[in-house]
C-alpha atoms as a PDB file:
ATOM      1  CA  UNK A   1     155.148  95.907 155.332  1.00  0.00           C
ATOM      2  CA  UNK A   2     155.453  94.741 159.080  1.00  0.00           C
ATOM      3  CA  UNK A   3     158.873  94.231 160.150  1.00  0.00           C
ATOM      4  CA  UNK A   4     159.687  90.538 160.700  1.00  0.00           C
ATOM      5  CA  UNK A   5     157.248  89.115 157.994  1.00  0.00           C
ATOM      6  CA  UNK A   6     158.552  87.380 154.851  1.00  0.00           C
ATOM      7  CA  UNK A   7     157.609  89.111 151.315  1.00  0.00           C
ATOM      8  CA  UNK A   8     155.952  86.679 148.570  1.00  0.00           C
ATOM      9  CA  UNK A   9     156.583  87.405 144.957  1.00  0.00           C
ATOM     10  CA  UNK A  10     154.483  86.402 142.591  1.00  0.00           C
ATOM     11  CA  UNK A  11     154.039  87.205 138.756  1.00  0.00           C
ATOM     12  CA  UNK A  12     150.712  88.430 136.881  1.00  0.00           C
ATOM     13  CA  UNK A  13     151.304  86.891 133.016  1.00  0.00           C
ATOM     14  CA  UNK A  14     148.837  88.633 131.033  1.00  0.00           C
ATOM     15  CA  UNK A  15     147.764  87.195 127.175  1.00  0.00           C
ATOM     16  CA  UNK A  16     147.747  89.779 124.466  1.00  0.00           C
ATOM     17  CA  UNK A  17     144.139  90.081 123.993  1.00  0.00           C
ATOM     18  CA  UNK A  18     141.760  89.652 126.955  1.00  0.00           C
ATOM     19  CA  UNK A  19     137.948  90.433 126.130  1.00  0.00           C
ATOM     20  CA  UNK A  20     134.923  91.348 128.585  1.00  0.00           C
ATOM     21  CA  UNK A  21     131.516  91.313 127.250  1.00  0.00           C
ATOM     22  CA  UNK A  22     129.743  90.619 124.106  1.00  0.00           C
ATOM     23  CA  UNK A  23     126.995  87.871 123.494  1.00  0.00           C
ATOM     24  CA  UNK A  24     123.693  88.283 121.370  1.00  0.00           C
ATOM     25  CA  UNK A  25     120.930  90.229 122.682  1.00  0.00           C
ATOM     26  CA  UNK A  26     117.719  89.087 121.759  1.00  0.00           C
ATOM     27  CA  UNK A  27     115.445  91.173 120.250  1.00  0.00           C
ATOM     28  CA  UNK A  28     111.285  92.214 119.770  1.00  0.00           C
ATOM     29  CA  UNK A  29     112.062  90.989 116.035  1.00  0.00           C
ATOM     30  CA  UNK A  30     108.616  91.875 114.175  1.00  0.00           C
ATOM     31  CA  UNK A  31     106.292  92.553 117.160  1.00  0.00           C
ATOM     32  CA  UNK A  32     107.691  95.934 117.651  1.00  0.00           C
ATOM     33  CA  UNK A  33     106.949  97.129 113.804  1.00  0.00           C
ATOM     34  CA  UNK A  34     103.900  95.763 113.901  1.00  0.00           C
ATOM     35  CA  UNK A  35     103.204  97.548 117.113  1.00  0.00           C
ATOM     36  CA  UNK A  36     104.365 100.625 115.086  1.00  0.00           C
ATOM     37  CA  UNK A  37     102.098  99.813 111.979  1.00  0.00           C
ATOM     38  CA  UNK A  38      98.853  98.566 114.125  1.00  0.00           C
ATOM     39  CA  UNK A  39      99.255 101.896 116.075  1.00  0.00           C
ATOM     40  CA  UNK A  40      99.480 104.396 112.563  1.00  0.00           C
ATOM     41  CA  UNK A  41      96.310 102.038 111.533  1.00  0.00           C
ATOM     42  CA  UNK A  42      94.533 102.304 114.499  1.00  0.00           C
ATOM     43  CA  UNK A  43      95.070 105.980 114.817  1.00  0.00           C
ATOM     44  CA  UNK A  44      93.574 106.624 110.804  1.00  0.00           C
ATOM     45  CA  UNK A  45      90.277 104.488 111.842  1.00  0.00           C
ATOM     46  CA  UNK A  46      89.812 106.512 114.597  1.00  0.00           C
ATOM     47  CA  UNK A  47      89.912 109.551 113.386  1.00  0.00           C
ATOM     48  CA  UNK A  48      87.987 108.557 110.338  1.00  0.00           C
ATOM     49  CA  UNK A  49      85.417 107.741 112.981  1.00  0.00           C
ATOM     50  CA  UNK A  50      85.216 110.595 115.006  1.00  0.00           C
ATOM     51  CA  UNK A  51      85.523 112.424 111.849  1.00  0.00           C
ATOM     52  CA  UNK A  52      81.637 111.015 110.329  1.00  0.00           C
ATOM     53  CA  UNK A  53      80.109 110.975 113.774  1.00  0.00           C
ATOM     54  CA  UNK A  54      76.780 112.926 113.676  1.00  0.00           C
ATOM     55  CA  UNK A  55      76.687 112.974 109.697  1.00  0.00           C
ATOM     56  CA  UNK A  56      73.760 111.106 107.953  1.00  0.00           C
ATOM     57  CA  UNK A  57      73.655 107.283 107.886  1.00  0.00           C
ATOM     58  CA  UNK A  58      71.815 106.949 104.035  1.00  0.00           C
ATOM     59  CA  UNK A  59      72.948 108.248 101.069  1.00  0.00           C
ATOM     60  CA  UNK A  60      72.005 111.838  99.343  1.00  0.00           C
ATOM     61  CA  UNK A  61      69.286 110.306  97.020  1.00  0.00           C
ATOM     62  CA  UNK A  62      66.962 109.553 100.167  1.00  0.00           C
ATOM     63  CA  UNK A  63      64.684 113.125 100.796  1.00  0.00           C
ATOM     64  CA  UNK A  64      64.606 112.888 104.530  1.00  0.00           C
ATOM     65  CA  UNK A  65      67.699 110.941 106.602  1.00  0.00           C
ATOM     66  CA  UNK A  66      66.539 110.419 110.228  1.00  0.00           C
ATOM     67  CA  UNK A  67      69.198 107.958 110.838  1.00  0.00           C
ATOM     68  CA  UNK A  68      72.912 109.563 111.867  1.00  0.00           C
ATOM     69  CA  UNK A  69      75.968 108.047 112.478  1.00  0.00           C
ATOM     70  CA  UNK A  70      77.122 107.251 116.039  1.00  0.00           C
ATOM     71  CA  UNK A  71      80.884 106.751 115.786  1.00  0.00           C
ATOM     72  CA  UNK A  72      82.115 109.002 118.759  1.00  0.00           C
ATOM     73  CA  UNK A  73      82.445 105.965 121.103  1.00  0.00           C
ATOM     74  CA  UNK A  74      84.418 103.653 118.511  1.00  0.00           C
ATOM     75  CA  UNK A  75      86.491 106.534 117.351  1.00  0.00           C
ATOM     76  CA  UNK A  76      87.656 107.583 120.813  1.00  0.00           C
ATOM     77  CA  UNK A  77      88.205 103.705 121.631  1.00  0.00           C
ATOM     78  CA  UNK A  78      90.428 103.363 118.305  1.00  0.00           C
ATOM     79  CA  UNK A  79      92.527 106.620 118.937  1.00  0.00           C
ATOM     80  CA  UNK A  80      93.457 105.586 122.576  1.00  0.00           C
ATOM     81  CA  UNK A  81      94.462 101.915 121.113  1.00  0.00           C
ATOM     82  CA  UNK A  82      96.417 103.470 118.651  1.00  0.00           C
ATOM     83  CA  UNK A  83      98.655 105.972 121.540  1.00  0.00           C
ATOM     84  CA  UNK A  84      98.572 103.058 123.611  1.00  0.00           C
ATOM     85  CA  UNK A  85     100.094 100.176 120.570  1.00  0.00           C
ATOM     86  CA  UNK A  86     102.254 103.570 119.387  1.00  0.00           C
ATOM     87  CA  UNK A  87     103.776 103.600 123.147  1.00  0.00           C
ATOM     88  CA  UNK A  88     104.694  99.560 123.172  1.00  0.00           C
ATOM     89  CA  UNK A  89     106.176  99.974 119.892  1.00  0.00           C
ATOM     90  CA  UNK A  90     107.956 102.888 121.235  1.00  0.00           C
ATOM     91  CA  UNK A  91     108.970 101.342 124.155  1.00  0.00           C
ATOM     92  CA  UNK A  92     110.334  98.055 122.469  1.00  0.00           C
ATOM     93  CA  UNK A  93     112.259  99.986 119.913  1.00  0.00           C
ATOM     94  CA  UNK A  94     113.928 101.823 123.031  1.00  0.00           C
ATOM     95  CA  UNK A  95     114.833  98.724 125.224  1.00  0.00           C
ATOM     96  CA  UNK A  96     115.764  97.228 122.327  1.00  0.00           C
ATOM     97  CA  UNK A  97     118.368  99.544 121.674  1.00  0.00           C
ATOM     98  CA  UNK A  98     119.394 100.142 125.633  1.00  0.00           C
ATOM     99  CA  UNK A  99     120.247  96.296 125.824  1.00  0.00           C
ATOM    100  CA  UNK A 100     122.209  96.388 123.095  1.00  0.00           C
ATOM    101  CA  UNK A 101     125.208  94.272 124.616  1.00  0.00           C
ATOM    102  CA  UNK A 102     129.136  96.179 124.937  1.00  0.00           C
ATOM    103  CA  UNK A 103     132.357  94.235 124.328  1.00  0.00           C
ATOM    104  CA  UNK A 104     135.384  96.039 125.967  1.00  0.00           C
ATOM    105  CA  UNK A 105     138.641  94.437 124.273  1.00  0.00           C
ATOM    106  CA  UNK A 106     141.864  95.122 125.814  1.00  0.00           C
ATOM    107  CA  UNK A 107     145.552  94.490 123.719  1.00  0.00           C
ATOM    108  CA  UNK A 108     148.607  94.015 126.308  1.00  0.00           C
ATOM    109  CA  UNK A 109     151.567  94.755 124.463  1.00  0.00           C
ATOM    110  CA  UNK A 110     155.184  94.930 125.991  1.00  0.00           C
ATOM    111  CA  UNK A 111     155.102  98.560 127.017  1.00  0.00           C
ATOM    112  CA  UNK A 112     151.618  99.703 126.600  1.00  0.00           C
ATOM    113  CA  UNK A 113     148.024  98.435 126.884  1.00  0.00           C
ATOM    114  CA  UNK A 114     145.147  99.558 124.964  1.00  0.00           C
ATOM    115  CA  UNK A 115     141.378  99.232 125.155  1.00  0.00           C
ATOM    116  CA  UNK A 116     138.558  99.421 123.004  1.00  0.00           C
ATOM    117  CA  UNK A 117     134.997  99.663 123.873  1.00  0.00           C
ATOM    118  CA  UNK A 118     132.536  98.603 120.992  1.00  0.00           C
END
């Protein structure tokens, strides 16, 4: 402090609880499980397709079968929908759980203060 200049006093009264945070954080609700489930569905079908691709088209009591199946393109198409839904659902589950709100609380007693972060 500067020679000359006049001090001012003032007084800090603190309440016994003070809290910072908190509030709801909204969520993805269903659309992320259903993300989740479309993916494990979509993932099944195509390999199911990929799977018959190139195998007969009529059933065993036919002699000759010049007809096979051509699956490859709908099989690849349903595998890479599947990664991609498995990735959203992924990704909502995550930010769901980043922007899950704190709370810090803070108690003021007489001689001590303590804080809790929840």
């Amino acid at each position: 402090m500067q020679s000359g200049t006049e001090s001012q006093r003032f007084e800090l009264l603190l309440t016994s609880t003070v809290a910072i945070g908190g509030g709801q954080v909204r969520g993805y609700g269903p659309w992320k499980w259903g993300a989740v489930a479309g993916s494990g569905a979509l993932l099944i079908l195509g390999t199911v397709l990929v799977a018959i691709d190139g195998d007969p088209a009529c059933d065993s009591t036919v002699a000759t079968c010049k007809e096979l199946n051509n699956t490859i393109v709908g099989g690849v198409l349903s595998v890479s929908a599947g990664v991609l839904a498995g990735a959203a659902g992924g990704w909502m589950f995550w930010s769901e759980h980043k922007a899950k709100r704190r709370s810090l609380r803070v108690d003021v007693g007489s001689d001590a203060a303590t804080a809790n972060f929840a």
